[in-house]
Every structure is written in structure tokens, then in C-alpha cells.
PDB file of N, CA and C in Angstrom:
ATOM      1  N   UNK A   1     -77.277  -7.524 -45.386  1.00  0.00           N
ATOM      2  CA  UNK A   1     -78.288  -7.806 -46.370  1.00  0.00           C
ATOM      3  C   UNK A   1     -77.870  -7.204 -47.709  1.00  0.00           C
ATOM      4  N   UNK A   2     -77.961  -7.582 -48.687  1.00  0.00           N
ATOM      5  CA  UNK A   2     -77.319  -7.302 -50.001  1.00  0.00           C
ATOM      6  C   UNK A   2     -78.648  -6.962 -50.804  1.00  0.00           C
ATOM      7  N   UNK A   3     -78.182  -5.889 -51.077  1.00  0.00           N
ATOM      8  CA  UNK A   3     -79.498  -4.915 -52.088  1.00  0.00           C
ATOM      9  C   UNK A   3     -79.941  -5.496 -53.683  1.00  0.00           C
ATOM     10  N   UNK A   4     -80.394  -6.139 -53.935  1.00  0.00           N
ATOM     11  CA  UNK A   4     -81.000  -6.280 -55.444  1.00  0.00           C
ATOM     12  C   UNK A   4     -81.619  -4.956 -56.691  1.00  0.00           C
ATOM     13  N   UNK A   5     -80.597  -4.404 -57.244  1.00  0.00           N
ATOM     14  CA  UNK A   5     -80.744  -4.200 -58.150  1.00  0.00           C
ATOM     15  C   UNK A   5     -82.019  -4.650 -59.534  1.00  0.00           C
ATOM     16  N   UNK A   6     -82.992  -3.806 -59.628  1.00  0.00           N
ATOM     17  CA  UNK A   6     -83.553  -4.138 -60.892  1.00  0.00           C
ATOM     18  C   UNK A   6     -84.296  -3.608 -61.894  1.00  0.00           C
ATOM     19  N   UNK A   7     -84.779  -3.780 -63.221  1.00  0.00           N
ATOM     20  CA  UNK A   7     -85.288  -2.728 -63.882  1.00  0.00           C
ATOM     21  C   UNK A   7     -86.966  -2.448 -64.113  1.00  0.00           C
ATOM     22  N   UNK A   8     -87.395  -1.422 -63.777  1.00  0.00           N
ATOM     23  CA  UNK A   8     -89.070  -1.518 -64.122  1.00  0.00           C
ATOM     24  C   UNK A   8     -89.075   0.287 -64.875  1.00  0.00           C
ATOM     25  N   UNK A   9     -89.656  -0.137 -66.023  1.00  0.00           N
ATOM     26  CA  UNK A   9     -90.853   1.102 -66.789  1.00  0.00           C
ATOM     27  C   UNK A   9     -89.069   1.728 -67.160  1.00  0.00           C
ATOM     28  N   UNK A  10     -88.190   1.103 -67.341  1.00  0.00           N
ATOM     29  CA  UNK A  10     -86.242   1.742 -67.777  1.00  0.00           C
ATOM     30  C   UNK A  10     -86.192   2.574 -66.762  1.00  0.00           C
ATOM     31  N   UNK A  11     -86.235   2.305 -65.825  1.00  0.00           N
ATOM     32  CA  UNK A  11     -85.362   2.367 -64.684  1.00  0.00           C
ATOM     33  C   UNK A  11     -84.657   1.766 -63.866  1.00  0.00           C
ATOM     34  N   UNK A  12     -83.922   1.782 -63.196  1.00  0.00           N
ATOM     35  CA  UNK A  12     -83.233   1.048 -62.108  1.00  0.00           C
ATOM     36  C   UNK A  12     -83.298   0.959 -60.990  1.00  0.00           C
ATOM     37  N   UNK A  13     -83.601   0.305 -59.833  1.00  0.00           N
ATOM     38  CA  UNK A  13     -84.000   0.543 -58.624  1.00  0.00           C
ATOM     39  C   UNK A  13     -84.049  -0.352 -57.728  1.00  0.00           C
ATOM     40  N   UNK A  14     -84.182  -0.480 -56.775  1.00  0.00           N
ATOM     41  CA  UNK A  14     -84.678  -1.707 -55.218  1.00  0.00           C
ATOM     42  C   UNK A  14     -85.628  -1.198 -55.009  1.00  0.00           C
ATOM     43  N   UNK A  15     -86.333  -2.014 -53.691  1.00  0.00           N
ATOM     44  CA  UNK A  15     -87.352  -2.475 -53.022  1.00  0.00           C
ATOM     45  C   UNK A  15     -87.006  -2.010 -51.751  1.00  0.00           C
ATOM     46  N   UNK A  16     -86.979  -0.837 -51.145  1.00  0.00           N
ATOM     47  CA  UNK A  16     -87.183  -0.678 -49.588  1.00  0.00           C
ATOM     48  C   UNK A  16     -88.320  -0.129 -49.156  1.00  0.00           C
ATOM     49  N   UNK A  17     -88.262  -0.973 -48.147  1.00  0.00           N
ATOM     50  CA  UNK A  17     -89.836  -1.380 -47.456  1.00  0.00           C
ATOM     51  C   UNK A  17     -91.097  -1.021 -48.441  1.00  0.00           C
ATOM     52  N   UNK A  18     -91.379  -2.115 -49.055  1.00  0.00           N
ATOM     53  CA  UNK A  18     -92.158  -1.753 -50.295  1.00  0.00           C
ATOM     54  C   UNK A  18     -92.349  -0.623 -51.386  1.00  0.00           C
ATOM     55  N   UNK A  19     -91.858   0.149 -51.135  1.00  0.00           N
ATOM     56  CA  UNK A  19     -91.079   1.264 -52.449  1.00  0.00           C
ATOM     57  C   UNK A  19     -89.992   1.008 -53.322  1.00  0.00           C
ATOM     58  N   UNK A  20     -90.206   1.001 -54.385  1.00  0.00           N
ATOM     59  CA  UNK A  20     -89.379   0.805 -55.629  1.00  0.00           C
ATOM     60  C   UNK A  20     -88.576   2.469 -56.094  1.00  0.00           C
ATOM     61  N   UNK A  21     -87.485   2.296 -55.746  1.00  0.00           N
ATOM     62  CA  UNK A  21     -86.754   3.292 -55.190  1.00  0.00           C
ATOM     63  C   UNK A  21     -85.679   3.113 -56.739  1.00  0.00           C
ATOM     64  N   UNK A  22     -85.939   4.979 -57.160  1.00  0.00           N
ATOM     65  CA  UNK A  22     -84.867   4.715 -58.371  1.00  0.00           C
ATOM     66  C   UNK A  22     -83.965   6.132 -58.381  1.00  0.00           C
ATOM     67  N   UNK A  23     -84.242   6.801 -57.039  1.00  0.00           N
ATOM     68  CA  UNK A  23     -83.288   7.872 -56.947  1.00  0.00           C
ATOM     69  C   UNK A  23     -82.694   7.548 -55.514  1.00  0.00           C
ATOM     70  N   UNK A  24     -81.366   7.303 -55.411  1.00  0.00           N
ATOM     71  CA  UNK A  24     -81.263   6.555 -54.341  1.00  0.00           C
ATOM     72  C   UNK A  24     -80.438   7.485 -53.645  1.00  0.00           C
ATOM     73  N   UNK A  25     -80.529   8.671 -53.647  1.00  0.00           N
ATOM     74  CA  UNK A  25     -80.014   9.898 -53.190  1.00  0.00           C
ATOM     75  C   UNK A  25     -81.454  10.434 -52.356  1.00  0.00           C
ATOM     76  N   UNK A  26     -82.790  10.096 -52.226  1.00  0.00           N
ATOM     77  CA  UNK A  26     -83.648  10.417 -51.749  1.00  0.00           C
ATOM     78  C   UNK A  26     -84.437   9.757 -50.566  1.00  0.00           C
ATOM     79  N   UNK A  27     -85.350   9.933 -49.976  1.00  0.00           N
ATOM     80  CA  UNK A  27     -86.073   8.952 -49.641  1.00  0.00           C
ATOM     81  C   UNK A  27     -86.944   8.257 -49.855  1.00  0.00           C
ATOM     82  N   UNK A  28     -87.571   7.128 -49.229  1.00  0.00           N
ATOM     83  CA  UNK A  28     -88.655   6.877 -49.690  1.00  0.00           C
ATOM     84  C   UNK A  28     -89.865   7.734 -50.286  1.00  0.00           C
ATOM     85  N   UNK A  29     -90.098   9.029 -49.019  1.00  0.00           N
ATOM     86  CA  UNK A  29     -91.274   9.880 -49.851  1.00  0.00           C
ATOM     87  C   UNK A  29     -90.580  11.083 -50.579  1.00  0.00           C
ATOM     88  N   UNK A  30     -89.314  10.632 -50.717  1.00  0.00           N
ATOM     89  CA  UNK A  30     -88.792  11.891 -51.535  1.00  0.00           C
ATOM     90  C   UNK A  30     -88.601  13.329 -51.067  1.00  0.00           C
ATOM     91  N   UNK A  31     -88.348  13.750 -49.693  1.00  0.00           N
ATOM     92  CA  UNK A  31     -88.950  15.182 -49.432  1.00  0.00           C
ATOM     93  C   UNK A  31     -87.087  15.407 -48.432  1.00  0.00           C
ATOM     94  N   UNK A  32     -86.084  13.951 -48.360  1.00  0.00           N
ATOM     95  CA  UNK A  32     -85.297  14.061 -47.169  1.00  0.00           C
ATOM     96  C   UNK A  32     -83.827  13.701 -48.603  1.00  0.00           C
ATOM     97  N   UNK A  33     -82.842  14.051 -48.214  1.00  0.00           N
ATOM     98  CA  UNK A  33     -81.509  13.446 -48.500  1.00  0.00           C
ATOM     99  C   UNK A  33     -80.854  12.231 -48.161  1.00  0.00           C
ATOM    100  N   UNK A  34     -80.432  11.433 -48.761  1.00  0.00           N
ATOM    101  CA  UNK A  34     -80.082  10.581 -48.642  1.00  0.00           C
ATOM    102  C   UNK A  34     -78.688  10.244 -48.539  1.00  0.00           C
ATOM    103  N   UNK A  35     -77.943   9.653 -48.383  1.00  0.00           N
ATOM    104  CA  UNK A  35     -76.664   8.654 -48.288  1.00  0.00           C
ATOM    105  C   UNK A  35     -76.885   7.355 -48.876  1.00  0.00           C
ATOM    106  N   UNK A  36     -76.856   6.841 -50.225  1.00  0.00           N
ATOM    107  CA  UNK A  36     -77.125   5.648 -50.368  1.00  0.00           C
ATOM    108  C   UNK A  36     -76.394   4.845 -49.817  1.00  0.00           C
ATOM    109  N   UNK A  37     -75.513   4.859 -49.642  1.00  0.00           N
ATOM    110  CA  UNK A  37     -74.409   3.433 -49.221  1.00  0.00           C
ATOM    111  C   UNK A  37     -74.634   3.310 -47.454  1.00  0.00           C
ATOM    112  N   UNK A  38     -74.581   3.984 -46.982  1.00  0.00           N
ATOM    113  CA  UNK A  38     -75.196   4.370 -45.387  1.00  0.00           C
ATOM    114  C   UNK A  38     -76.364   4.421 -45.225  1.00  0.00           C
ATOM    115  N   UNK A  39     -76.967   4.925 -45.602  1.00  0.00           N
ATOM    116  CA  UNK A  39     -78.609   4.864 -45.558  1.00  0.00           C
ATOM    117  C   UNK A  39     -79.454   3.440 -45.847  1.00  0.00           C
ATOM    118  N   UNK A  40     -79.092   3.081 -47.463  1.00  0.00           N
ATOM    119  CA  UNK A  40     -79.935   2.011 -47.822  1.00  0.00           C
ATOM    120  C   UNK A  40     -79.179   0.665 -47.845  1.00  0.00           C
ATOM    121  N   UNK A  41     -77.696   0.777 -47.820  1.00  0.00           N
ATOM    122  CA  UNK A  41     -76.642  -0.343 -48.036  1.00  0.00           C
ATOM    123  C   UNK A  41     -76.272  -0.568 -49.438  1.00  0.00           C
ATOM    124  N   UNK A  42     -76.095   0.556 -50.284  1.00  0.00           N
ATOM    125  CA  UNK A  42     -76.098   0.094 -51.494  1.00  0.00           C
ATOM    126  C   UNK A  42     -74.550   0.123 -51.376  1.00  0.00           C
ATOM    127  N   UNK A  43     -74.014  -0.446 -52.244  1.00  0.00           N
ATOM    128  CA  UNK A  43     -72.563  -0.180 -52.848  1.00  0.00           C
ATOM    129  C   UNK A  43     -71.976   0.740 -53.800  1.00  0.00           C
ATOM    130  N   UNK A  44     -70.808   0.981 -53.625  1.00  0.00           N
ATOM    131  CA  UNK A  44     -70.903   2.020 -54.441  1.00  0.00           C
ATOM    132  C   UNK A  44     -71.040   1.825 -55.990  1.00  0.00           C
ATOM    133  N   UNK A  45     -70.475   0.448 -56.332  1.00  0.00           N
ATOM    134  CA  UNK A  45     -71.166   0.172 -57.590  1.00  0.00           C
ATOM    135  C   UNK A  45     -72.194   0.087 -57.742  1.00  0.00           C
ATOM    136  N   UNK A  46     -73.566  -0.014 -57.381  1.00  0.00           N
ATOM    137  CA  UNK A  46     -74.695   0.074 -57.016  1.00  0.00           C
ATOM    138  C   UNK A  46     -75.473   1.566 -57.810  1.00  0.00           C
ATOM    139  N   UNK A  47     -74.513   2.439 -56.722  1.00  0.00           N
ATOM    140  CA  UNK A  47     -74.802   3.819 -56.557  1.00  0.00           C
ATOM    141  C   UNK A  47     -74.709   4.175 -58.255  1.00  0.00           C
ATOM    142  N   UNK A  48     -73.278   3.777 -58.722  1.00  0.00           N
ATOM    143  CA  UNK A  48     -72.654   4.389 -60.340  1.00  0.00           C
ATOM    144  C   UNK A  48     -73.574   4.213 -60.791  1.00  0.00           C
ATOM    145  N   UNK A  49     -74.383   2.509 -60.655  1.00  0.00           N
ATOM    146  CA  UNK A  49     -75.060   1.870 -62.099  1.00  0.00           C
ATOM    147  C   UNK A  49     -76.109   2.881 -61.782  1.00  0.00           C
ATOM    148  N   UNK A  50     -76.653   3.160 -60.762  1.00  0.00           N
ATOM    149  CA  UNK A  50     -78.135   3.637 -60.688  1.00  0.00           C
ATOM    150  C   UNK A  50     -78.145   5.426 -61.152  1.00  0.00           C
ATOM    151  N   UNK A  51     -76.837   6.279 -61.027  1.00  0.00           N
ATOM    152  CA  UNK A  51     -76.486   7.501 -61.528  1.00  0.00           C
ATOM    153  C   UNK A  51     -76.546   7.528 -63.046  1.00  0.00           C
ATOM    154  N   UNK A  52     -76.130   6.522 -63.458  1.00  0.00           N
ATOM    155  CA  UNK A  52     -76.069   6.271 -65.033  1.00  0.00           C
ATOM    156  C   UNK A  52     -76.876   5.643 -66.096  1.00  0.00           C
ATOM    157  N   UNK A  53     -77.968   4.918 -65.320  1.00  0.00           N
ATOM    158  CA  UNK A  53     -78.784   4.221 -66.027  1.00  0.00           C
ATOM    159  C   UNK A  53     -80.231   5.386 -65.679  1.00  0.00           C
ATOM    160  N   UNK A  54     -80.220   6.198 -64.562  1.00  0.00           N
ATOM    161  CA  UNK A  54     -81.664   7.106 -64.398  1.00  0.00           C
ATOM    162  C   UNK A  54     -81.230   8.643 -64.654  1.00  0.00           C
ATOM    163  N   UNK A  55     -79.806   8.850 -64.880  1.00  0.00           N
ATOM    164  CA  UNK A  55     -79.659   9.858 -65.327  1.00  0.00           C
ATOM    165  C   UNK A  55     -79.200  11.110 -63.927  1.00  0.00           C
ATOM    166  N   UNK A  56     -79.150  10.639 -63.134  1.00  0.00           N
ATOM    167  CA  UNK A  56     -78.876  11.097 -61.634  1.00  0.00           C
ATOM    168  C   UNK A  56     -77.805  12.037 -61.447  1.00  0.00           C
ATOM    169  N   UNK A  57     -77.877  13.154 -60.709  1.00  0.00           N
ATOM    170  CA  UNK A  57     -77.063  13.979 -60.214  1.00  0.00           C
ATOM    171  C   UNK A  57     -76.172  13.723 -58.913  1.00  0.00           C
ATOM    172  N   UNK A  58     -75.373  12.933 -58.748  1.00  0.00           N
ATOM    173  CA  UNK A  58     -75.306  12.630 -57.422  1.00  0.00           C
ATOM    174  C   UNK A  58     -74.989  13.987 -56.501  1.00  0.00           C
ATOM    175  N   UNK A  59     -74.318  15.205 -56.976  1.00  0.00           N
ATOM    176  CA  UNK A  59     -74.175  16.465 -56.107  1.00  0.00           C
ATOM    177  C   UNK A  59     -74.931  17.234 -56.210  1.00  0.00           C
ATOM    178  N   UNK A  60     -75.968  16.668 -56.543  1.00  0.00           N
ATOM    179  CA  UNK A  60     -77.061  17.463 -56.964  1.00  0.00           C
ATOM    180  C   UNK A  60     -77.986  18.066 -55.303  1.00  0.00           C
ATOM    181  N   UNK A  61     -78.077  19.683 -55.531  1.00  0.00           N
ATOM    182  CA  UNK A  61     -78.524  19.892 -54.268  1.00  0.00           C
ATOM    183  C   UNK A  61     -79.857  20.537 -54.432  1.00  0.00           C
ATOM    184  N   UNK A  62     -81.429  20.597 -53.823  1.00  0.00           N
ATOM    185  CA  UNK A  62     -82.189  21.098 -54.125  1.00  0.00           C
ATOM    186  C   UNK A  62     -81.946  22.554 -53.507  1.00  0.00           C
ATOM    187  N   UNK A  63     -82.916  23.428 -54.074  1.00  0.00           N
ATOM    188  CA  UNK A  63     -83.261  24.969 -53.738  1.00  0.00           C
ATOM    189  C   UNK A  63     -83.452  25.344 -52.274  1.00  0.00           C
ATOM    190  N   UNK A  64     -84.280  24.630 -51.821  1.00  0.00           N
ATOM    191  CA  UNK A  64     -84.461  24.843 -50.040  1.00  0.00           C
ATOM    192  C   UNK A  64     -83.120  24.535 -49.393  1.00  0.00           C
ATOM    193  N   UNK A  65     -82.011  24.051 -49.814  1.00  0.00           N
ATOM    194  CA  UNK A  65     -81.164  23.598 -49.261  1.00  0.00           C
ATOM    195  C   UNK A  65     -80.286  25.125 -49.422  1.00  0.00           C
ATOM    196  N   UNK A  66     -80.102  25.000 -50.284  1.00  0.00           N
ATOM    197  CA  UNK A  66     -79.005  26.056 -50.964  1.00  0.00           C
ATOM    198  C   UNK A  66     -79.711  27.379 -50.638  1.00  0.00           C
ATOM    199  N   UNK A  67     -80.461  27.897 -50.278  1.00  0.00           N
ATOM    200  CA  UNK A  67     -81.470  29.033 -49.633  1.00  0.00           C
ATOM    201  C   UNK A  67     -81.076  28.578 -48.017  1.00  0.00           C
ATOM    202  N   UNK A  68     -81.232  27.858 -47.894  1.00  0.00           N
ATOM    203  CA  UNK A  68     -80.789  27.626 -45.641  1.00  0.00           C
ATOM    204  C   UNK A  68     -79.224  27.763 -45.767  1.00  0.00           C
ATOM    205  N   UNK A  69     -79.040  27.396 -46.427  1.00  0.00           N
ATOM    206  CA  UNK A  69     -77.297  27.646 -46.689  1.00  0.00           C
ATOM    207  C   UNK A  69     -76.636  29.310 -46.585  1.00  0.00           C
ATOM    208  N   UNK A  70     -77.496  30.338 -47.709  1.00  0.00           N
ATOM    209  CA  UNK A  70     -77.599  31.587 -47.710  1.00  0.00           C
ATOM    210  C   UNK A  70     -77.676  31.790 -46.817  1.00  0.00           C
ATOM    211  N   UNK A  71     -78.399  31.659 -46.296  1.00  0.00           N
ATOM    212  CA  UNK A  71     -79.115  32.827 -44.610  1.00  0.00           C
ATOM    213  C   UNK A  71     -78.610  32.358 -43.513  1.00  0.00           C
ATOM    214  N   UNK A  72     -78.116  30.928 -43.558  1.00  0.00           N
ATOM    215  CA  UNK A  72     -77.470  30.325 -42.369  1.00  0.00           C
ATOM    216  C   UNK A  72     -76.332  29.693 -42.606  1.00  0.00           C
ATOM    217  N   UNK A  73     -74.931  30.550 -43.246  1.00  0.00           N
ATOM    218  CA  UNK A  73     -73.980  30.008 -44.001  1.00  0.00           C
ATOM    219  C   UNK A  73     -72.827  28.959 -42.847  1.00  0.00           C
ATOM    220  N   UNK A  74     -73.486  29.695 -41.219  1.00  0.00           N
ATOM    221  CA  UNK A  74     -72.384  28.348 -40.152  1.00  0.00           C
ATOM    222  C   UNK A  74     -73.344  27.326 -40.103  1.00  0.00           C
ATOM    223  N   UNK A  75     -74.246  26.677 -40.514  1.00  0.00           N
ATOM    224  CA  UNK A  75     -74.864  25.823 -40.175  1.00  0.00           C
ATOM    225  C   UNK A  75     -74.280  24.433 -41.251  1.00  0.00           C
ATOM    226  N   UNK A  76     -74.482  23.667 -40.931  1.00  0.00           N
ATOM    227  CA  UNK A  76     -73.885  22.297 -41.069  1.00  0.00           C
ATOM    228  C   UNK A  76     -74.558  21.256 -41.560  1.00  0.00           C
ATOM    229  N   UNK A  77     -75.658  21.012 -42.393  1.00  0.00           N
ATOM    230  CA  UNK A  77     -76.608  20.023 -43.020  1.00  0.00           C
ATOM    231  C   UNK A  77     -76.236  18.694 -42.670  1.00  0.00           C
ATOM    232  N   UNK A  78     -74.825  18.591 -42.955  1.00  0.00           N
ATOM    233  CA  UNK A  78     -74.366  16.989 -43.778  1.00  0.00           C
ATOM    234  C   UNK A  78     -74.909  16.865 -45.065  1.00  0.00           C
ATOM    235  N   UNK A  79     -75.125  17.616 -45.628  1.00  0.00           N
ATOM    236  CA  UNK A  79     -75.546  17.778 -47.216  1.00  0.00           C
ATOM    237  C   UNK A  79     -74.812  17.514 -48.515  1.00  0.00           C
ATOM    238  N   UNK A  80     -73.589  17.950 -47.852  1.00  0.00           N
ATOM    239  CA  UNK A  80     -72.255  18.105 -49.197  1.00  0.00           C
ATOM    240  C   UNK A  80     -71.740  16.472 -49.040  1.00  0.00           C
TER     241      UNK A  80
END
């Protein structure tokens, strides 16, 4: 299935399962990590346009992450 790209309110984004999705490093409710290209099927051109047009961090790691990391430095996320 091939992902559609499009723009609302200058952003960039798709449609999965009725969410208009413009950080595609996240999830739908925003609270999990993502894999776009594995996760949602985007491409990696996909991925660039949407890093560059919303301003996106793609190595970008939140605080709770990098804190479980500290205290549990053998543990293994799949994060990086």
C-alpha cells in the first residue's frame, strides 16, 4: 500500500487509521516510538520530506528514554 503524502494547517502528513499524522517518528497517540518506514510504510523519501517540511528531529530521543537508559545502561530499547 503506498502512503500519500499531504499538506494541512503547513504541515505534512498521512492518514493512518484516521489520524493525520505529521511526526512520523511517533505514534498515533504520540506517547510510543516509531520506525517510519517499518512501522507506517513510508519511504525513505517520505521520511526526508516530512523531517524537513515539520522541522523534525529524526534522532531525536525523549527524556524518559534517556533516564531508563541511565539506570538501566544493558538494556536494549531499539531506540537508537
Amino acid at each position: 500500500m503506498s502512503i500519500k503524502l499531504y499538506k494541512t494547517d503547513n504541515k505534512l502528513g498521512f492518514d493512518y487509521h484516521g489520524t493525520f499524522i505529521t511526526d512520523c517518528f511517533e505514534s498515533e497517540c504520540g506517547r510510543f516510538l516509531m520506525n517510519p518506514i517499518k512501522d507506517y510504510g513510508l519511504t525513505q523519501k517520505q521520511v526526508d520530506e516530512m523531517v524537513k517540511v515539520n522541522g523534525l528531529e529524526e534522532d531525536e530521543e525523549d527524556e524518559d528514554s534517556k533516564d531508563f537508559k541511565r539506570i538501566f545502561p544493558e538494556a536494549d530499547l531499539g531506540l537508537e
